[in-house]
PDB file of N, CA and C in Angstrom:
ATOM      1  N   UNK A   1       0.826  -1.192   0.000  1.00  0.00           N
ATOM      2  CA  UNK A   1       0.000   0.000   0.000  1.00  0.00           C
ATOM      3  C   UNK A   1       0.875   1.263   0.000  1.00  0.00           C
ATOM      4  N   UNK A   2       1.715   1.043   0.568  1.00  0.00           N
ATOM      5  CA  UNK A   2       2.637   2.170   0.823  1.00  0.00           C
ATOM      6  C   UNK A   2       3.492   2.742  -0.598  1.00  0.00           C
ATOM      7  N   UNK A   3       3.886   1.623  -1.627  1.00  0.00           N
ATOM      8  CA  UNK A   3       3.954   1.950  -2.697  1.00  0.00           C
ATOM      9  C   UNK A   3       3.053   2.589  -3.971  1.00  0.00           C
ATOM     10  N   UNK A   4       2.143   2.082  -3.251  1.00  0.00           N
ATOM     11  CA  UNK A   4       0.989   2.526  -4.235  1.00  0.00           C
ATOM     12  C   UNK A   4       0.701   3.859  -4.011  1.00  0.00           C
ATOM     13  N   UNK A   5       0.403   3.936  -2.547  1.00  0.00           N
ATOM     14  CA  UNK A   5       0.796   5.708  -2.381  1.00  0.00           C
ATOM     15  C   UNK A   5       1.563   6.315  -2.450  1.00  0.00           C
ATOM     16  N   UNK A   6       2.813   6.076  -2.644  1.00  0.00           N
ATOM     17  CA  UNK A   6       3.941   6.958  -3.232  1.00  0.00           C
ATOM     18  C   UNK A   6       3.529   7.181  -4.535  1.00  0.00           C
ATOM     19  N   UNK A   7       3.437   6.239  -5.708  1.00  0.00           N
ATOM     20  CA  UNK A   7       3.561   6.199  -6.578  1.00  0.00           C
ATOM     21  C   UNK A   7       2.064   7.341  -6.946  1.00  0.00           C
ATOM     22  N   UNK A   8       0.939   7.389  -6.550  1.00  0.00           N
ATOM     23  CA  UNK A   8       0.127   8.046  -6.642  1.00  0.00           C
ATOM     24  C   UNK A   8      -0.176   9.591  -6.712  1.00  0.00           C
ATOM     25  N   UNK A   9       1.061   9.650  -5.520  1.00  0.00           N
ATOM     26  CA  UNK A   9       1.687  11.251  -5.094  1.00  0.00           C
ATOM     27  C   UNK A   9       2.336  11.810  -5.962  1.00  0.00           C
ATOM     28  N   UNK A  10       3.327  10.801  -6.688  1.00  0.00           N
ATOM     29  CA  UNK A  10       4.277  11.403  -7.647  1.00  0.00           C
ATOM     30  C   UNK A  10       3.584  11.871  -8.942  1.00  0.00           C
ATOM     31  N   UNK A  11       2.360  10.657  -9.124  1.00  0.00           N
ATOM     32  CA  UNK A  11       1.403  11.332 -10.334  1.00  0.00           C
ATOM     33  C   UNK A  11       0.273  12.374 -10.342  1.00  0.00           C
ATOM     34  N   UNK A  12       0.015  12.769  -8.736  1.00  0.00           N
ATOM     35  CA  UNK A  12      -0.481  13.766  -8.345  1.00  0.00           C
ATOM     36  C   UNK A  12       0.451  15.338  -8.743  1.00  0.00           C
ATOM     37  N   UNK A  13       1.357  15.239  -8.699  1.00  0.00           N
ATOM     38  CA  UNK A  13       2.357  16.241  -8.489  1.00  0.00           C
ATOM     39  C   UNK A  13       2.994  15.933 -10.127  1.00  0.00           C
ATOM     40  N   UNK A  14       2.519  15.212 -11.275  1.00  0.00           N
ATOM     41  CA  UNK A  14       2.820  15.761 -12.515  1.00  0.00           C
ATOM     42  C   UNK A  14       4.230  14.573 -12.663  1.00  0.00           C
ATOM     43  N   UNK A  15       4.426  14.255 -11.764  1.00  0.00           N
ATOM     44  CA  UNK A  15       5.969  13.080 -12.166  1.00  0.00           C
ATOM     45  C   UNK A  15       5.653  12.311 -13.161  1.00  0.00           C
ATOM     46  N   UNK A  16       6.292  11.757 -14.477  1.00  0.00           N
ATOM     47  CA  UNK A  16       6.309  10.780 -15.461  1.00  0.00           C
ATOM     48  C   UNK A  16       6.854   9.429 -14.554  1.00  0.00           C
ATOM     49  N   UNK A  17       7.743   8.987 -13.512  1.00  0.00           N
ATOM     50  CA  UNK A  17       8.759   8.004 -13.094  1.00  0.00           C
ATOM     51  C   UNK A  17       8.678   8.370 -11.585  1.00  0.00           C
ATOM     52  N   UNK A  18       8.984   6.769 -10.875  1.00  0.00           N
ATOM     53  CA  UNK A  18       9.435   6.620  -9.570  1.00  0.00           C
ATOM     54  C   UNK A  18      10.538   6.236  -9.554  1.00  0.00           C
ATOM     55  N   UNK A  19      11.660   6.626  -8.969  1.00  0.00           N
ATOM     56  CA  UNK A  19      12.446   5.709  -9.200  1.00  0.00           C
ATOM     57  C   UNK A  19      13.229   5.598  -7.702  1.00  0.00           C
ATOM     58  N   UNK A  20      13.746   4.277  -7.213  1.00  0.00           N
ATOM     59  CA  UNK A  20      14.777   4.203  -5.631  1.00  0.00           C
ATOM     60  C   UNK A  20      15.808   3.513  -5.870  1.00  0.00           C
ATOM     61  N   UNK A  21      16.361   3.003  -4.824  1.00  0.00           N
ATOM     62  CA  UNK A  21      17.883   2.491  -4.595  1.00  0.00           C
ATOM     63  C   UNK A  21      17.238   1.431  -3.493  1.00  0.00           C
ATOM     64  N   UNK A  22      18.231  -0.048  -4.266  1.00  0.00           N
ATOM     65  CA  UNK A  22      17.686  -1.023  -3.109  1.00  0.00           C
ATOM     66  C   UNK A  22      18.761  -1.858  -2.841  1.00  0.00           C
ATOM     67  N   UNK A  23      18.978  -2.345  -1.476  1.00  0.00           N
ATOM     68  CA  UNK A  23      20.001  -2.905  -1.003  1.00  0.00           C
ATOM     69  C   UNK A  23      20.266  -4.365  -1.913  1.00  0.00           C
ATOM     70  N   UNK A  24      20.910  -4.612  -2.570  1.00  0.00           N
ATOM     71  CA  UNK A  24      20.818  -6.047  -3.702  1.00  0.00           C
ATOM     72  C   UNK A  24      20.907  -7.069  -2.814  1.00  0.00           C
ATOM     73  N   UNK A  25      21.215  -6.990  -1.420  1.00  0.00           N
ATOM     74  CA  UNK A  25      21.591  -8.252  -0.313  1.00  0.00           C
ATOM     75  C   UNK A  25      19.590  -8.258   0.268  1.00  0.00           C
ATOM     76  N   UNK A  26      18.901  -7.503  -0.012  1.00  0.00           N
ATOM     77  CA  UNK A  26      17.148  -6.928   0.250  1.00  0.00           C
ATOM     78  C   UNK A  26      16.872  -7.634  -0.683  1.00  0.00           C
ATOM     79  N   UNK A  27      16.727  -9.243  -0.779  1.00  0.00           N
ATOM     80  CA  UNK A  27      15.646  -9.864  -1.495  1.00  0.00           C
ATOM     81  C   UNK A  27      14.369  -9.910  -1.896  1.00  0.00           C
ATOM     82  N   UNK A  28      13.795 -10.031  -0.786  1.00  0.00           N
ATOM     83  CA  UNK A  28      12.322  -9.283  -0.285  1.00  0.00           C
ATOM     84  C   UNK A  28      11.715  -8.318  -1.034  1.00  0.00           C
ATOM     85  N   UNK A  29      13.046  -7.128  -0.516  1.00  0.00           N
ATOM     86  CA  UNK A  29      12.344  -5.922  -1.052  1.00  0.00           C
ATOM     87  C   UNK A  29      12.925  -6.024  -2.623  1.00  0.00           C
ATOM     88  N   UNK A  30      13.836  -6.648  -3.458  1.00  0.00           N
ATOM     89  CA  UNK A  30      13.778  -6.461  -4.887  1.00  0.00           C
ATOM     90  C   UNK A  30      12.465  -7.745  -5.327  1.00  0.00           C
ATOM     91  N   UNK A  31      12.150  -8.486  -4.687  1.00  0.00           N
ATOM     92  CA  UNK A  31      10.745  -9.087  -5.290  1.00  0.00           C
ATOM     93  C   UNK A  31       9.499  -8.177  -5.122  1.00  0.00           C
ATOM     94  N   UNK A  32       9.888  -7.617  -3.968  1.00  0.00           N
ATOM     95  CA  UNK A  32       8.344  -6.744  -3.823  1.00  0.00           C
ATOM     96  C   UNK A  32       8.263  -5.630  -5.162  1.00  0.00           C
ATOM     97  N   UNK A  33       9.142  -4.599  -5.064  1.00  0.00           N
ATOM     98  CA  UNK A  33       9.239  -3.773  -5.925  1.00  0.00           C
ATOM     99  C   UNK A  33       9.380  -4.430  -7.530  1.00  0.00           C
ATOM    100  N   UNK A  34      10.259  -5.362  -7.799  1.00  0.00           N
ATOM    101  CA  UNK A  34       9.704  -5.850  -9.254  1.00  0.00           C
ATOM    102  C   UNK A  34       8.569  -6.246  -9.799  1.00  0.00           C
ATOM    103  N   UNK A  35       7.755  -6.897  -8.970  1.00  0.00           N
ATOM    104  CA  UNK A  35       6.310  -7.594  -8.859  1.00  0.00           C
ATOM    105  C   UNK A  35       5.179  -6.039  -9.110  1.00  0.00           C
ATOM    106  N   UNK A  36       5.693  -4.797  -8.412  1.00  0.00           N
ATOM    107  CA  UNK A  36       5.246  -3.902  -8.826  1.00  0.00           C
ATOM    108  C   UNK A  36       5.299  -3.509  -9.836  1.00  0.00           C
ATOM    109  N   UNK A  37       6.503  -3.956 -10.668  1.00  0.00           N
ATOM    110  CA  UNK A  37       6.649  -3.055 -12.231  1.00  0.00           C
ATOM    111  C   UNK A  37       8.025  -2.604 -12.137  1.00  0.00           C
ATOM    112  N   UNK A  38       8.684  -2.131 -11.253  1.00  0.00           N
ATOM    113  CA  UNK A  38       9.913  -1.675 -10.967  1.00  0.00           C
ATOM    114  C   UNK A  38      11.256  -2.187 -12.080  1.00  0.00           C
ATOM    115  N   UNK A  39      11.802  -1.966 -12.727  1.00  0.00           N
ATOM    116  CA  UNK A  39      13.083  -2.760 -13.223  1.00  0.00           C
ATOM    117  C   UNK A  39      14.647  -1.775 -12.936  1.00  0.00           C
ATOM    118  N   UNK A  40      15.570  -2.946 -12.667  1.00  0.00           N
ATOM    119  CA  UNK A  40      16.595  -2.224 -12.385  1.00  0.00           C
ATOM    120  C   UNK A  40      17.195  -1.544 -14.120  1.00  0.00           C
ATOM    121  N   UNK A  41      17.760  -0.747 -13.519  1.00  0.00           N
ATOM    122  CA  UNK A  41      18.172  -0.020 -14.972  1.00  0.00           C
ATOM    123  C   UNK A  41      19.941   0.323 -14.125  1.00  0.00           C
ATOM    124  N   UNK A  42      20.616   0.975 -14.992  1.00  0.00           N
ATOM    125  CA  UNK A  42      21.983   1.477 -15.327  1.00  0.00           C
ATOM    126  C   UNK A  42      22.102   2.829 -15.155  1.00  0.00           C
ATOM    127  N   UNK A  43      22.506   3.541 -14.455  1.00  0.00           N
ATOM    128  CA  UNK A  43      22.193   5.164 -14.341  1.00  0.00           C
ATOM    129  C   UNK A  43      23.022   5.326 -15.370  1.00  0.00           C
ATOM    130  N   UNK A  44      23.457   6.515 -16.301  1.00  0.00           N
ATOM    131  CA  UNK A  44      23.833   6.851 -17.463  1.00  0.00           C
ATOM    132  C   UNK A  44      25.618   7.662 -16.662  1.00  0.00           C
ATOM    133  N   UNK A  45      25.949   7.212 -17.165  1.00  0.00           N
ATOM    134  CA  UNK A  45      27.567   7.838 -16.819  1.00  0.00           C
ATOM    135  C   UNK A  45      27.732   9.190 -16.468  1.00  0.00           C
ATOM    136  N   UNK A  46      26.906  10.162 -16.837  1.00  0.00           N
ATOM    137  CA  UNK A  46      26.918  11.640 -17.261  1.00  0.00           C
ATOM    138  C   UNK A  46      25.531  11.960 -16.352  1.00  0.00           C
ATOM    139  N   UNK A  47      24.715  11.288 -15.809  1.00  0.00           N
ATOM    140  CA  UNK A  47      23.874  11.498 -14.922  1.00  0.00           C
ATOM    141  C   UNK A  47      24.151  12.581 -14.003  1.00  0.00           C
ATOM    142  N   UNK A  48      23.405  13.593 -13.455  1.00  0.00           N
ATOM    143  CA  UNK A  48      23.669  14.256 -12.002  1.00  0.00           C
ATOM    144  C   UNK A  48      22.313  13.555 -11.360  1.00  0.00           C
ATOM    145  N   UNK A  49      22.340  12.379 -11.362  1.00  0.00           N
ATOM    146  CA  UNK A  49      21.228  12.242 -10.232  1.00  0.00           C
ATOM    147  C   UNK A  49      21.728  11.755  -8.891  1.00  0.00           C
ATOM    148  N   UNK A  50      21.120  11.724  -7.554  1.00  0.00           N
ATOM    149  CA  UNK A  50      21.733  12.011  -6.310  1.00  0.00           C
ATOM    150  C   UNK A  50      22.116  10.352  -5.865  1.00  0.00           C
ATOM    151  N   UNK A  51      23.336  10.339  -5.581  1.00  0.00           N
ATOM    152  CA  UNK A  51      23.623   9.060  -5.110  1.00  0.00           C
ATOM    153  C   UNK A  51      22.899   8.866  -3.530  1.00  0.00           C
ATOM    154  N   UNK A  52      22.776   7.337  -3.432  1.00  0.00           N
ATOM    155  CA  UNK A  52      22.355   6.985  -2.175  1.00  0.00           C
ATOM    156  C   UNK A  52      23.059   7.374  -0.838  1.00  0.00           C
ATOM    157  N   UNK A  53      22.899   7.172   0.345  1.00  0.00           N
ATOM    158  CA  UNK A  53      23.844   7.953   1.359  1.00  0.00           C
ATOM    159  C   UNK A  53      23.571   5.952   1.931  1.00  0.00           C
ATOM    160  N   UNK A  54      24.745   5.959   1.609  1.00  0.00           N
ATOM    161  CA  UNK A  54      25.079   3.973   2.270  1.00  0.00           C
ATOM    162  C   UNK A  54      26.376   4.130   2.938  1.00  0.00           C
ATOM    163  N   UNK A  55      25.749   2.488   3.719  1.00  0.00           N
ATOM    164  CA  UNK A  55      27.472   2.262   3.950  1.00  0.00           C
ATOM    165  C   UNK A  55      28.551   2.331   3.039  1.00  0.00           C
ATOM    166  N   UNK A  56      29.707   2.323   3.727  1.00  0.00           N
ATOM    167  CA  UNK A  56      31.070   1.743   2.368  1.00  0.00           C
ATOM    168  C   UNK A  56      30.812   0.228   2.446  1.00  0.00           C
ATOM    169  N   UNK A  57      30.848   0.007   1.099  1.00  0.00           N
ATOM    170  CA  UNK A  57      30.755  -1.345   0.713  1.00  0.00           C
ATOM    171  C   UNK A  57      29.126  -2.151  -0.049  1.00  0.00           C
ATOM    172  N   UNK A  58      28.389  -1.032   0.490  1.00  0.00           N
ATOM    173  CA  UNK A  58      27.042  -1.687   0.355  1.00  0.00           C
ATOM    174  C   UNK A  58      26.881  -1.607  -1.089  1.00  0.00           C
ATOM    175  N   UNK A  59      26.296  -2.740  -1.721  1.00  0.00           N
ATOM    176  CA  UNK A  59      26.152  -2.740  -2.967  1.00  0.00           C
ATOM    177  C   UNK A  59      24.068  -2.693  -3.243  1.00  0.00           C
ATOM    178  N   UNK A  60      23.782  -1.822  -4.200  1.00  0.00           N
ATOM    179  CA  UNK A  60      22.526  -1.645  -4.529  1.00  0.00           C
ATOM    180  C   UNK A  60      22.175  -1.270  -5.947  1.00  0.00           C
ATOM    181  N   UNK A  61      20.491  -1.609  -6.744  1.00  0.00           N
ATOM    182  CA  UNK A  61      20.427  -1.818  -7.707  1.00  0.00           C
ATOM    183  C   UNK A  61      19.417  -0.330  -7.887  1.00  0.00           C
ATOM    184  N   UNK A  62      19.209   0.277  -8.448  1.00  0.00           N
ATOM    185  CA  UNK A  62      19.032   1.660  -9.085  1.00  0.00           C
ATOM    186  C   UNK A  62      17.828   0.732 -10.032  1.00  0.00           C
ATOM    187  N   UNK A  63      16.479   1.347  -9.478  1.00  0.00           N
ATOM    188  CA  UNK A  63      15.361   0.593 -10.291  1.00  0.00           C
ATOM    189  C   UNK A  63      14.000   2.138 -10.527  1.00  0.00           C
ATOM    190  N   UNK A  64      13.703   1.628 -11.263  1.00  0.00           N
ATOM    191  CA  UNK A  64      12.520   2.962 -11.721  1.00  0.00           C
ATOM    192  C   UNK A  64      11.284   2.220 -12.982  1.00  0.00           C
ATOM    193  N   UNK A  65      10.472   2.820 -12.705  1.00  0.00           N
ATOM    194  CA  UNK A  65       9.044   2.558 -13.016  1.00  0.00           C
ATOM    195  C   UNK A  65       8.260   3.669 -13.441  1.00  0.00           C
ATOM    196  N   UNK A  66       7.761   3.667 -14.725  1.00  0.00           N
ATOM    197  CA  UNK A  66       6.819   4.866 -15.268  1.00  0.00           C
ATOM    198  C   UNK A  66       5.577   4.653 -14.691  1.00  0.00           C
ATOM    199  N   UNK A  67       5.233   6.290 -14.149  1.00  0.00           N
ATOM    200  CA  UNK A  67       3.912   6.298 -13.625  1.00  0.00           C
ATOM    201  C   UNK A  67       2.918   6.464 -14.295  1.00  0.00           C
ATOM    202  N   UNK A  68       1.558   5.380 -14.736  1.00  0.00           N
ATOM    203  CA  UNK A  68       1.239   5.847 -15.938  1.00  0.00           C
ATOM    204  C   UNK A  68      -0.481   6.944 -15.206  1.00  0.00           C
ATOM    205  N   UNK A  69      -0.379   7.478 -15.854  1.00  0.00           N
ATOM    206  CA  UNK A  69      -1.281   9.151 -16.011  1.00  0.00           C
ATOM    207  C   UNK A  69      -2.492   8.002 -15.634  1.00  0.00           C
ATOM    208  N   UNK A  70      -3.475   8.861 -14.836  1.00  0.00           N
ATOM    209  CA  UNK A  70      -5.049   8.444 -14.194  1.00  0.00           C
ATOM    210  C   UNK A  70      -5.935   8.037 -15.211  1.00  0.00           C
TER     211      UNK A  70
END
């Protein structure tokens, strides 16, 4: 539910995409969020988008999902 209301907010507020950062050792949570639609993608080399604030060492998968319009 909690995704669904995010995702709702973001299309309230005009967003095309959701997109998060998930711990890749977070099984759970990469089944939950794929099962939603979610796919991991590749951030683009030349990106300024905001890196995660993690441990050193923690490895995570960069996933995003189009929000589609009401």
């Amino acid at each position: 539910m909690l995704v669904a209301e995010a995702e709702a907010r973001a299309r309230s507020w005009g967003c095309r995409s959701v997109a998060l950062h998930c711990d890749v050792s977070n099984l759970a949570a990469l089944r939950l969020y794929k099962s939603q639609g979610y796919k991991s993608i590749r951030v683009p080399e030349d990106a300024k988008w905001p890196a995660p604030k993690i441990a050193e060492g923690v490895r995570y998968e960069f996933m995003m999902k189009l929000v589609p319009k009401s």
